[in-house]
C-alpha atoms as a PDB file:
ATOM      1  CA  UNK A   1     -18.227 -10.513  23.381  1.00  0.00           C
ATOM      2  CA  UNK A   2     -20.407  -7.298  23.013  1.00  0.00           C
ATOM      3  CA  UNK A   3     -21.692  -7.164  19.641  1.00  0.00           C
ATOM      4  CA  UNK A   4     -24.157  -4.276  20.390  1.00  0.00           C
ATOM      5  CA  UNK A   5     -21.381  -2.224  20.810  1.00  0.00           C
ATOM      6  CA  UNK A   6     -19.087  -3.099  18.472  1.00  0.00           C
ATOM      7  CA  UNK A   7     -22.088  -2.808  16.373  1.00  0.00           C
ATOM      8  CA  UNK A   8     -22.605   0.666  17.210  1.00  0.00           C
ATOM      9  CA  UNK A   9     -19.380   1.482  16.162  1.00  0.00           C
ATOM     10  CA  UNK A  10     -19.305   0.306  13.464  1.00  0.00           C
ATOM     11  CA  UNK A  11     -22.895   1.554  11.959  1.00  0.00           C
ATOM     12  CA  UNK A  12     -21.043   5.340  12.989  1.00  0.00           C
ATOM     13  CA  UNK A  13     -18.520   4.761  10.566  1.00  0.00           C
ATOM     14  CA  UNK A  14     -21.030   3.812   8.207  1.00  0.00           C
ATOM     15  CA  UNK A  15     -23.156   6.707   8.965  1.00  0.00           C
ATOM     16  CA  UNK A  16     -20.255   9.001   8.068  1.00  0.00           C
ATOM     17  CA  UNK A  17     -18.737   7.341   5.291  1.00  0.00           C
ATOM     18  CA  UNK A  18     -22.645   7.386   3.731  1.00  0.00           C
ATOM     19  CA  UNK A  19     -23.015  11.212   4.673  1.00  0.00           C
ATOM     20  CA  UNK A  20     -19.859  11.639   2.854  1.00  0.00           C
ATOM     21  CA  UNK A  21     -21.145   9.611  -0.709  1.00  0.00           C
ATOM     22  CA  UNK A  22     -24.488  11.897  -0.280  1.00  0.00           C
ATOM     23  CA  UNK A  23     -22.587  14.744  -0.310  1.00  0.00           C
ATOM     24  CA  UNK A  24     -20.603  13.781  -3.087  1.00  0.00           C
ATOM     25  CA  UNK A  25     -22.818  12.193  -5.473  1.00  0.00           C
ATOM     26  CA  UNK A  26     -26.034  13.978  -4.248  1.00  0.00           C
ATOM     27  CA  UNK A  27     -27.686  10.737  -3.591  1.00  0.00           C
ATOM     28  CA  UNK A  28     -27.570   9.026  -0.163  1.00  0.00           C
ATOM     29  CA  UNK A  29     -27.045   5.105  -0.563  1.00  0.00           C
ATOM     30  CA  UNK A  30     -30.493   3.373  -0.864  1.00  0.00           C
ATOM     31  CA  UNK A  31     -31.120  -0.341   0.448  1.00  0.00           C
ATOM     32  CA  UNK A  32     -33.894  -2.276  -1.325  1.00  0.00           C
ATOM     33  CA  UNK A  33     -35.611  -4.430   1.011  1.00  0.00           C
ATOM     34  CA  UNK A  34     -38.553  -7.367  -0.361  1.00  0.00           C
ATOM     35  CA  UNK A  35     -40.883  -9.285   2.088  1.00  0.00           C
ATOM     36  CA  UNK A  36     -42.832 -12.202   0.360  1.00  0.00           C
ATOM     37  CA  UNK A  37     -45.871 -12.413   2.710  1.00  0.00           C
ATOM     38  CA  UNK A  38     -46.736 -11.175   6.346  1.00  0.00           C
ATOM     39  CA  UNK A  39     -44.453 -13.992   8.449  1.00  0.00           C
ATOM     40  CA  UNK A  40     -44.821 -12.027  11.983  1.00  0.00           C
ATOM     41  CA  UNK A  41     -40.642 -11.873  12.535  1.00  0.00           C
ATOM     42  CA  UNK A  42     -39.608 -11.315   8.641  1.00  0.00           C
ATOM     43  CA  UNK A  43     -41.821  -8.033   9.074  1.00  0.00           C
ATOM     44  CA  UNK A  44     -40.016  -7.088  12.449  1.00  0.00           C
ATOM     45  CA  UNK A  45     -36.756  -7.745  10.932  1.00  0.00           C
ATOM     46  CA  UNK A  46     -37.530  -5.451   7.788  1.00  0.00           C
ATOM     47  CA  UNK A  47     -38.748  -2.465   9.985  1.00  0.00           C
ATOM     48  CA  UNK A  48     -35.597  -3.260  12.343  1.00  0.00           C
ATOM     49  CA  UNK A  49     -33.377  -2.993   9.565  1.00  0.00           C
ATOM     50  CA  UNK A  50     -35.450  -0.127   7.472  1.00  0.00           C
ATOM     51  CA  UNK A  51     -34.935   2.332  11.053  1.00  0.00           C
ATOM     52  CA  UNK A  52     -31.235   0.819  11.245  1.00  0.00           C
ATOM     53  CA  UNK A  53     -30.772   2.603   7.931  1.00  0.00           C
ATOM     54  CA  UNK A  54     -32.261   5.790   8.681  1.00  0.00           C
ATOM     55  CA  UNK A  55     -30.321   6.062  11.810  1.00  0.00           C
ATOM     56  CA  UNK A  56     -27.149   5.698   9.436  1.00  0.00           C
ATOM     57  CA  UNK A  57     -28.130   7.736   6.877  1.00  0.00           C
ATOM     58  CA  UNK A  58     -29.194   5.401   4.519  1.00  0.00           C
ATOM     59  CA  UNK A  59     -32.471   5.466   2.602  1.00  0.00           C
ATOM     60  CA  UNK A  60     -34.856   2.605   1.985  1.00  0.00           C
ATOM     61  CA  UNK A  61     -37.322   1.436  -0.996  1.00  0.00           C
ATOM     62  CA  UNK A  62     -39.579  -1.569   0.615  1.00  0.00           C
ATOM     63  CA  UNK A  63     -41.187  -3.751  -1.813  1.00  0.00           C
ATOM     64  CA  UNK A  64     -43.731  -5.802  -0.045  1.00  0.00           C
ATOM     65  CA  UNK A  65     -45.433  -8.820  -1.977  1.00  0.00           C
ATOM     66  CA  UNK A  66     -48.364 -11.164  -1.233  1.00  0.00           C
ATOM     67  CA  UNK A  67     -48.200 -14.727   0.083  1.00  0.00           C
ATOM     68  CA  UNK A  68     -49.169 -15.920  -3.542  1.00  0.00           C
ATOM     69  CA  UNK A  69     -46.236 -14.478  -5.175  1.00  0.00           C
ATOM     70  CA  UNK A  70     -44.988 -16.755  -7.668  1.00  0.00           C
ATOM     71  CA  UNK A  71     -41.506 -17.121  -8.007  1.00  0.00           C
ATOM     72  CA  UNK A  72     -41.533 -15.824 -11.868  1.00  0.00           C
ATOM     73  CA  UNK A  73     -42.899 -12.793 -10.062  1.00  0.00           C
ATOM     74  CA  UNK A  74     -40.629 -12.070  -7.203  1.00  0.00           C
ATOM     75  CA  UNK A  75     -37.814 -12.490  -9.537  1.00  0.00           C
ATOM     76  CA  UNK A  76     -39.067  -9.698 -11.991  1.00  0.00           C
ATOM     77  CA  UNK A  77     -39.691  -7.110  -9.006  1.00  0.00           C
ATOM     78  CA  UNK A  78     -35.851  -8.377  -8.236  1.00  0.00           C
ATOM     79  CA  UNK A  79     -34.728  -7.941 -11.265  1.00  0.00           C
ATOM     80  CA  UNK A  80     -36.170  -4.118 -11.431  1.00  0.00           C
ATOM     81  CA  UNK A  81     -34.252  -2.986  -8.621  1.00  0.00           C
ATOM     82  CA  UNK A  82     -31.118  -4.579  -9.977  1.00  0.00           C
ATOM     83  CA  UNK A  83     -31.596  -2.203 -13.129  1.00  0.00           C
ATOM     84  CA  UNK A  84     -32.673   0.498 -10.918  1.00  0.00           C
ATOM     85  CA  UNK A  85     -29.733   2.945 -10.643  1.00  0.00           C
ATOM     86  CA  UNK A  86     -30.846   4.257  -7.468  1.00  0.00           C
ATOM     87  CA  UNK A  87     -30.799   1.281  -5.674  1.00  0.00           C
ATOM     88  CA  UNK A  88     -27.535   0.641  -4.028  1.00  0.00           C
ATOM     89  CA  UNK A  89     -27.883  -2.740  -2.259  1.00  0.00           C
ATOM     90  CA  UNK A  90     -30.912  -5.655  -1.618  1.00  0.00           C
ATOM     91  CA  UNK A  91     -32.034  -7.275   0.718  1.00  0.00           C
ATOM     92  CA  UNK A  92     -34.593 -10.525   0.085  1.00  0.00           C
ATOM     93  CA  UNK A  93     -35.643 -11.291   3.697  1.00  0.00           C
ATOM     94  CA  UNK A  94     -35.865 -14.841   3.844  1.00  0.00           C
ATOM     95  CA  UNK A  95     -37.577 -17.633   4.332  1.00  0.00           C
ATOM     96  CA  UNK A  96     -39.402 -16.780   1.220  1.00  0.00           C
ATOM     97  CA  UNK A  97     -42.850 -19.030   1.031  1.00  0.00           C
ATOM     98  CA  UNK A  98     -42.373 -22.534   0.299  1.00  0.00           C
ATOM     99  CA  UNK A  99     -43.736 -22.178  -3.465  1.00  0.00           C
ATOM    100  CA  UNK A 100     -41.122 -20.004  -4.081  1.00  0.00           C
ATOM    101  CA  UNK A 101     -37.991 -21.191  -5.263  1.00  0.00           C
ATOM    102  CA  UNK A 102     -35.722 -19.104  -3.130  1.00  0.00           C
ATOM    103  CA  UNK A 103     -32.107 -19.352  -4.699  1.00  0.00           C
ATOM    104  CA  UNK A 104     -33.767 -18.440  -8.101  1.00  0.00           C
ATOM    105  CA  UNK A 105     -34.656 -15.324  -6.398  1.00  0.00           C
ATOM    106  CA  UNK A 106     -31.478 -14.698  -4.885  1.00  0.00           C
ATOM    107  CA  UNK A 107     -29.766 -15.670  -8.054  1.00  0.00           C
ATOM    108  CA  UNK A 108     -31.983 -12.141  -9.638  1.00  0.00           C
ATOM    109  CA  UNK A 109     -29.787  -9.855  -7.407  1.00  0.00           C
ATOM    110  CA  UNK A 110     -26.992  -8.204  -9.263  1.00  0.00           C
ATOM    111  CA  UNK A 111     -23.699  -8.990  -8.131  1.00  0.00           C
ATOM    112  CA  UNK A 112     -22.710  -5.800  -6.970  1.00  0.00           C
ATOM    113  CA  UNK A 113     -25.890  -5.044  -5.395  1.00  0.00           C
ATOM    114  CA  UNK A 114     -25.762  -8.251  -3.152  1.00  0.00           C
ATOM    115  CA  UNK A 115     -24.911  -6.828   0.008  1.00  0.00           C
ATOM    116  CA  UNK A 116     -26.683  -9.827   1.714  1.00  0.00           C
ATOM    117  CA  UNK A 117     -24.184 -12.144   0.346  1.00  0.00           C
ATOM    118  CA  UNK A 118     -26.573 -14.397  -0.628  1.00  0.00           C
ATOM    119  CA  UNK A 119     -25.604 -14.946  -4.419  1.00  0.00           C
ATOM    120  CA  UNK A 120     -23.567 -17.709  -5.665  1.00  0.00           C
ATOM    121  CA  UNK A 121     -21.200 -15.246  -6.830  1.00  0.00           C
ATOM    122  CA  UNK A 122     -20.386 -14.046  -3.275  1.00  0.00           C
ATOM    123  CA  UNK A 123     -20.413 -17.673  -2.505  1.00  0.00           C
ATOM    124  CA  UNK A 124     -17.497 -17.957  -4.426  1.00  0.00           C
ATOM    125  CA  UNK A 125     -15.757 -14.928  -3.828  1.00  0.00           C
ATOM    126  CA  UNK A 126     -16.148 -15.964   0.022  1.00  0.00           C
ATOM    127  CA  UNK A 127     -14.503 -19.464  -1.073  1.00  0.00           C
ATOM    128  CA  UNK A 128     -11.277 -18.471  -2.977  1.00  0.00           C
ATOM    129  CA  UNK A 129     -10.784 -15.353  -0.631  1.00  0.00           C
ATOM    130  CA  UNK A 130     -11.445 -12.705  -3.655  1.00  0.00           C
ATOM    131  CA  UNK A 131     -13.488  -9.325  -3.031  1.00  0.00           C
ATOM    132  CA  UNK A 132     -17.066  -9.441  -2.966  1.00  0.00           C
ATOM    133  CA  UNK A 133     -19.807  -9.207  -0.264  1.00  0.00           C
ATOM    134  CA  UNK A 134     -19.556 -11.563   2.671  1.00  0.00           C
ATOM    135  CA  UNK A 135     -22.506 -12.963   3.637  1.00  0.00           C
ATOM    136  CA  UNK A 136     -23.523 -10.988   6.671  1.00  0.00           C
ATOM    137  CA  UNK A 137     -23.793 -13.049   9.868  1.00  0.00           C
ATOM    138  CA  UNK A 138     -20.614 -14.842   8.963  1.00  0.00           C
ATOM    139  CA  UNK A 139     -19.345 -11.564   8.569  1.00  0.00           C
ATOM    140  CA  UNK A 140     -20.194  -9.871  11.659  1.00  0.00           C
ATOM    141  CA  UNK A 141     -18.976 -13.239  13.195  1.00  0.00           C
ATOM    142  CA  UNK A 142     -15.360 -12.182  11.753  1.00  0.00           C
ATOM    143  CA  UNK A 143     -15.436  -9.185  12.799  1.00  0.00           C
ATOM    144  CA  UNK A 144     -15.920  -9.910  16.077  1.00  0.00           C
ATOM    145  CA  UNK A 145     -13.401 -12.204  16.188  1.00  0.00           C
ATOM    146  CA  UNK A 146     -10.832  -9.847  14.674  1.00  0.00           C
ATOM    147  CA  UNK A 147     -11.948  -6.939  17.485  1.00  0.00           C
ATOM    148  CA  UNK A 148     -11.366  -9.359  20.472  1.00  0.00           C
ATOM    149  CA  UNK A 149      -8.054 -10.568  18.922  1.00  0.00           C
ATOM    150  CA  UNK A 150      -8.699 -14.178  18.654  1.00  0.00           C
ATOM    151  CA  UNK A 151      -5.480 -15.678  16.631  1.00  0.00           C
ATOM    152  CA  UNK A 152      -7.373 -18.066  14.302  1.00  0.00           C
ATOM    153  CA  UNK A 153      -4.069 -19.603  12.533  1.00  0.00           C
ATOM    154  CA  UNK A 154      -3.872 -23.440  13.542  1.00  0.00           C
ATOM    155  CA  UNK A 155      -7.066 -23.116  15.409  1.00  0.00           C
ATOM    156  CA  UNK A 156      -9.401 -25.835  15.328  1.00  0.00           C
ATOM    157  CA  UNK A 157     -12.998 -24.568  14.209  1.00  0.00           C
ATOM    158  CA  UNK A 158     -16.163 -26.367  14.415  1.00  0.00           C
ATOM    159  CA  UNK A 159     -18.990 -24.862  12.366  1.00  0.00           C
ATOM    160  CA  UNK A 160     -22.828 -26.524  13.800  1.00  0.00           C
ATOM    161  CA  UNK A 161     -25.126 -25.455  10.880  1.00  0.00           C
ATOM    162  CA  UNK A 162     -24.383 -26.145   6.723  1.00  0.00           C
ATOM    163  CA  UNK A 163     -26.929 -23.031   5.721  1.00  0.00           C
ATOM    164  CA  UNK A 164     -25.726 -21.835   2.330  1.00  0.00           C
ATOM    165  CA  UNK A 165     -25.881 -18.372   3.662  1.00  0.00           C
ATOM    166  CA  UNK A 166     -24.432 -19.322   7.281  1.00  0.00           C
ATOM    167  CA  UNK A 167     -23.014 -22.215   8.371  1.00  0.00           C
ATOM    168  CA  UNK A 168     -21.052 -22.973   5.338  1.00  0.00           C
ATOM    169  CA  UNK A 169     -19.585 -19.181   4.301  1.00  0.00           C
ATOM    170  CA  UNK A 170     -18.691 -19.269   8.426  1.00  0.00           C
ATOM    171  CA  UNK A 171     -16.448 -21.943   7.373  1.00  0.00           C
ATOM    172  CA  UNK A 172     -14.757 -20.578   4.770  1.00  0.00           C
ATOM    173  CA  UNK A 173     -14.009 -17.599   6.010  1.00  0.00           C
ATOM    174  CA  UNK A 174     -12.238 -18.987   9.135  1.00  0.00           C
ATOM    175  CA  UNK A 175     -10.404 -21.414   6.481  1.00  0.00           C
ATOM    176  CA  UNK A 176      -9.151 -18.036   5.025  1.00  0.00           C
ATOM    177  CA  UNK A 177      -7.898 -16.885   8.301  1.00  0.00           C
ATOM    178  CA  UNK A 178      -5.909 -20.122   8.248  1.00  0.00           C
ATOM    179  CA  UNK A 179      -8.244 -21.685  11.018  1.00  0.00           C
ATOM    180  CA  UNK A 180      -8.749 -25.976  10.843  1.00  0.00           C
ATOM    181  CA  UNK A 181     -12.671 -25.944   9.997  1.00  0.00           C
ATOM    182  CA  UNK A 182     -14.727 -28.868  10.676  1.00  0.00           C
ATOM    183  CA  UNK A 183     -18.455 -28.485   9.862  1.00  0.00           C
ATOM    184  CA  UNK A 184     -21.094 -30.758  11.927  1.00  0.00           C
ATOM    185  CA  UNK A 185     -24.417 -30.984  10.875  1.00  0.00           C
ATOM    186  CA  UNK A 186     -27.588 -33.000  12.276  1.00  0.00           C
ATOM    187  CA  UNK A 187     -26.344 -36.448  10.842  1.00  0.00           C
ATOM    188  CA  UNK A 188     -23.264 -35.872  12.794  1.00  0.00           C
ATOM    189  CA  UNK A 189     -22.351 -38.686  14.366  1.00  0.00           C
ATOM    190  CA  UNK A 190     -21.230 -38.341  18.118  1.00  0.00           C
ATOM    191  CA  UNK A 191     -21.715 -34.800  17.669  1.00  0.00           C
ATOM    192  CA  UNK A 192     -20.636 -33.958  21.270  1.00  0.00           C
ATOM    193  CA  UNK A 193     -16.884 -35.335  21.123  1.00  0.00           C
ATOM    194  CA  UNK A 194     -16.420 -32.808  18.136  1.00  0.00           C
ATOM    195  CA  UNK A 195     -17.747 -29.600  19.894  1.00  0.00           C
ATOM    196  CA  UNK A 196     -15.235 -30.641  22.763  1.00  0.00           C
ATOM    197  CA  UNK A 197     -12.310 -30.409  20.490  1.00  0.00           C
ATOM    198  CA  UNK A 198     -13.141 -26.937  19.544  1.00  0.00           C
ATOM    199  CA  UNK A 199     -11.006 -24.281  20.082  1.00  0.00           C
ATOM    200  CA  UNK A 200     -13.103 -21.900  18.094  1.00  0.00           C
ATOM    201  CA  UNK A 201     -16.950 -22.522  18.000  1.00  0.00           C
ATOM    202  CA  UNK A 202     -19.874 -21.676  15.562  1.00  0.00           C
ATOM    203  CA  UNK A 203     -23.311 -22.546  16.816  1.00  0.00           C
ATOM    204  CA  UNK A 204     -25.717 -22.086  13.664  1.00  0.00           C
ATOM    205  CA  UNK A 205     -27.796 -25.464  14.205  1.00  0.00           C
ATOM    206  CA  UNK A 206     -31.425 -23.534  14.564  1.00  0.00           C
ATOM    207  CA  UNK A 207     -31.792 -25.308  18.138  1.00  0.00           C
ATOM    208  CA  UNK A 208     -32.645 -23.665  21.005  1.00  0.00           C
ATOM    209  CA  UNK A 209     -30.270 -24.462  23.901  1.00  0.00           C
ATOM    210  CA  UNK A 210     -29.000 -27.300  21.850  1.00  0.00           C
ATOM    211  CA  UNK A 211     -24.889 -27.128  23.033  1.00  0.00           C
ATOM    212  CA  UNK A 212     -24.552 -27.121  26.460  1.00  0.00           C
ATOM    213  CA  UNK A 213     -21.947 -26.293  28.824  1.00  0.00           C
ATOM    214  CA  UNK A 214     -20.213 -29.395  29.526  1.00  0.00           C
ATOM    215  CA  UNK A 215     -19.388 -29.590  25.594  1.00  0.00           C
ATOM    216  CA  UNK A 216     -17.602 -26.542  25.599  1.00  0.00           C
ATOM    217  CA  UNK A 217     -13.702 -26.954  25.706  1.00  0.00           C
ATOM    218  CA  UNK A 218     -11.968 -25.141  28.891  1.00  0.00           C
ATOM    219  CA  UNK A 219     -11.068 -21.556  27.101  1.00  0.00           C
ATOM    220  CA  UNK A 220     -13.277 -21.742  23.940  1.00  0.00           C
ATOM    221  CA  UNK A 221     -14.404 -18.928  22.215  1.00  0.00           C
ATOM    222  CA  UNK A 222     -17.999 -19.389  21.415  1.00  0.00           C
ATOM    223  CA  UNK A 223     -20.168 -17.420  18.646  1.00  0.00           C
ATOM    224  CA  UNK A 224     -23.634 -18.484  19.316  1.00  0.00           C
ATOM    225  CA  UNK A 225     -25.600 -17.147  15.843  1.00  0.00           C
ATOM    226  CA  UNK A 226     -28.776 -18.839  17.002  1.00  0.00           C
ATOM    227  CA  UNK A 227     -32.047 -16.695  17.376  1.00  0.00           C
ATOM    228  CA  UNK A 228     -34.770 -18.691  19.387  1.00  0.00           C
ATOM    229  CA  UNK A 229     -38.324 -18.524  20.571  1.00  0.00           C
ATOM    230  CA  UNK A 230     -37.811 -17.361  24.652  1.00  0.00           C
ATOM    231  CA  UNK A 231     -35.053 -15.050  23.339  1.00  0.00           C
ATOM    232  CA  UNK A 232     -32.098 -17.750  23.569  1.00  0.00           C
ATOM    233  CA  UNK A 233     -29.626 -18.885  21.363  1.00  0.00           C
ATOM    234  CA  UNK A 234     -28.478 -22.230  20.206  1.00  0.00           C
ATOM    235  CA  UNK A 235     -26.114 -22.533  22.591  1.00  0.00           C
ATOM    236  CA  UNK A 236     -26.846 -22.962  26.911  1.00  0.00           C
ATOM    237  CA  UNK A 237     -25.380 -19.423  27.392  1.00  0.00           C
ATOM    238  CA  UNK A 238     -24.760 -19.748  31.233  1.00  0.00           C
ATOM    239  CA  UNK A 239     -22.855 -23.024  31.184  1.00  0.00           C
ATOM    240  CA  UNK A 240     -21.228 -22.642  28.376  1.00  0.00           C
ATOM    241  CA  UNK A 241     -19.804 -19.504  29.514  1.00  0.00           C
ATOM    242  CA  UNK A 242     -18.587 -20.864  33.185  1.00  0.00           C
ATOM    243  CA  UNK A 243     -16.077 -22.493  30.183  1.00  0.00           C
ATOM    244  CA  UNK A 244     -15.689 -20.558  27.188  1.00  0.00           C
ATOM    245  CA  UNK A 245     -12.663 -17.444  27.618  1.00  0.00           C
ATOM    246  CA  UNK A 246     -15.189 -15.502  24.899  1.00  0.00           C
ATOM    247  CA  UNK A 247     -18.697 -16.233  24.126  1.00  0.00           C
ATOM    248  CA  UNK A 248     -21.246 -13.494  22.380  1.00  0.00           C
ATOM    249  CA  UNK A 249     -24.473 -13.420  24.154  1.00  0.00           C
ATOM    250  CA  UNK A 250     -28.231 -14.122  22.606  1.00  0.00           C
ATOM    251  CA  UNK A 251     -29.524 -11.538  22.201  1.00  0.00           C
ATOM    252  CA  UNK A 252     -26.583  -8.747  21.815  1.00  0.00           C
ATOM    253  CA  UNK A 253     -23.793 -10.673  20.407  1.00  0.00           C
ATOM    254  CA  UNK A 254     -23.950 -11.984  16.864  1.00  0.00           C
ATOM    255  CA  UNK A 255     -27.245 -10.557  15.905  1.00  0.00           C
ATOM    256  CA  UNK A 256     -26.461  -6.507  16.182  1.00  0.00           C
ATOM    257  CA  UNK A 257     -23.216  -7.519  14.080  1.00  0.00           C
ATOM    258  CA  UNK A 258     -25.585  -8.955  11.178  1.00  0.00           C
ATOM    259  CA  UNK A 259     -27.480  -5.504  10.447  1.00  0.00           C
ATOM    260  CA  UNK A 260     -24.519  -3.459  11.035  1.00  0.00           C
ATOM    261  CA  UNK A 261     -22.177  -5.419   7.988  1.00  0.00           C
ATOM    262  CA  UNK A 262     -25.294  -5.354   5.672  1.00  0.00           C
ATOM    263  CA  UNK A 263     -25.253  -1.543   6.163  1.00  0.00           C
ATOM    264  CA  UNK A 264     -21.685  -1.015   5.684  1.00  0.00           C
ATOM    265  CA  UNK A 265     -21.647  -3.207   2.712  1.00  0.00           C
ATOM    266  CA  UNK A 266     -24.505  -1.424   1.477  1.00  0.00           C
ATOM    267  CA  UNK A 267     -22.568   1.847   1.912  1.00  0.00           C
ATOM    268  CA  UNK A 268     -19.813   0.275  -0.299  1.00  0.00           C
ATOM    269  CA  UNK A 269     -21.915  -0.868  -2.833  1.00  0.00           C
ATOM    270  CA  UNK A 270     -22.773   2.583  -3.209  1.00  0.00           C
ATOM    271  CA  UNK A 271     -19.540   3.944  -3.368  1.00  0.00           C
ATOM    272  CA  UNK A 272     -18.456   1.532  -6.165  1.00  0.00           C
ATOM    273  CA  UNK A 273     -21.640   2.344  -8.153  1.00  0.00           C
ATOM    274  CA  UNK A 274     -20.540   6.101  -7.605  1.00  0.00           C
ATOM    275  CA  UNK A 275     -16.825   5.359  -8.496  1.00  0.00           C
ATOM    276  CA  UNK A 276     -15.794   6.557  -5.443  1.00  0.00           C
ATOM    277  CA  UNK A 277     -12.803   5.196  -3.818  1.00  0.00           C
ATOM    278  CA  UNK A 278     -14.079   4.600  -0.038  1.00  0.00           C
ATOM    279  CA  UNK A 279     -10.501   5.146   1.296  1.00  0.00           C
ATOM    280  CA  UNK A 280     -10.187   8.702  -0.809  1.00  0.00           C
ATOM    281  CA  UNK A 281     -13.747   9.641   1.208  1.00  0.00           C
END
């Protein structure tokens, strides 16, 4: 499953629909990104995403913060750029320091400017199928599924991973799509003899490698949303693939998709501020 090009598609609509909202409004759509601390790979991803947005014609404000940031602290600079008018969507990269309590922080992003789906209010607009921001990985995870025509009705699903912002959205929006979810986790027991009933498969365990081939049910269709040091993904991407009928690649598969749905949502977020109607544009 190429999510580097579907990506790319998809990031050119975006690019046009936010060319069309600067022209209208005057404004181009603005993404607020805050890094707590210099954690080597949070910075990469913020400059990844910050030239991601340029390239789709969508500005950036970066708020960087020290280490020592208490969490009274980052939630006031959070709570700024939710007043801010000119900030359409935000982006807390995360893991914040350990200090920090992170969901308070997430909890400081305005509803309509969560285009991370990371708030407890997309949580539950995820969870009874209402409109709101997905949260993006599980998103782009959707999408992919929807542009390689996987049929998820009666499907069994098996999500590997409970993250609040992963694993368990993932789940819920397959439920949606009338898919059978079961979620494994690391107290699993007999993990293995669950993956092996899975029709549909969601590796978000954090493990490098940690599904292998021989787990993988004869015509699966794998989504490996693992990110690993050596470049791999949680799942053993040349066995399991001898098996799986789809299975997105590490790097190139899931991880392109991520970026791209926080820009589009960050383009409708804009659009809603603006009262635009994004069909109309």
């Amino acid at each position: 499953m190429d999510g580097t090009a579907l990506a790319r598609r998809l990031s050119e609509r975006t690019a046009a629909l936010a060319a069309k909202i600067t022209e209208r409004t005057g404004t181009a759509p603005c993404l607020a990104t805050v890094l707590v601390g210099e954690d080597p790979a949070s910075v990469t991803y913020v400059k990844m995403k910050q030239n991601r947005c340029a390239k789709a014609g969508i500005t950036s404000r970066h708020v960087e913060l020290p280490a020592e940031t208490t969490t009274e602290e980052l939630v006031a600079a959070i709570t700024a750029l939710s007043e801010d008018p000119e900030i359409s969507g935000i982006l807390l990269q995360h893991p914040v320091p350990h200090h920090i309590d992170e969901r308070a922080a997430f909890e400081a992003i305005a509803p309509g400017k969560d285009v991370d789906g990371v708030t407890m209010h997309s949580f539950a607009a995820m969870g009874f199928g209402l409109p709101g921001f997905v949260s993006c990985t599980p998103g782009g995870i959707m999408r992919l599924l929807e542009e390689y025509d996987v049929d998820l009705t009666g499907k069994h699903a098996v999500v590997v991973g409970r993250s609040a912002i992963l694993g368990k959205p993932a789940g819920m929006l397959l439920l949606e799509k009338n898919a059978t979810v079961t979620y494994c986790h690391s107290r699993t027991q007999d993990l293995p003899s669950i993956v092996r009933q899975a029709d549909v498969l969601v590796a978000a365990v954090g493990k490098a490698e940690f599904i292998r081939g021989e787990d993988i049910k004869p015509g699966a269709v794998v989504l490996d949303a693992g990110y690993n040091e050596g470049n791999v993904g949680d799942v053993h991407f040349e066995s399991a693939a001898a098996r799986a009928s789809l299975i997105t690649p590490v790097p190139g598969g899931v991880g392109p998709m991520t970026i791209a749905v926080l820009l589009e949502q960050t383009v409708q977020a804009a659009a809603a501020q603006a009262g635009l109607d994004l069909a109309e544009l």
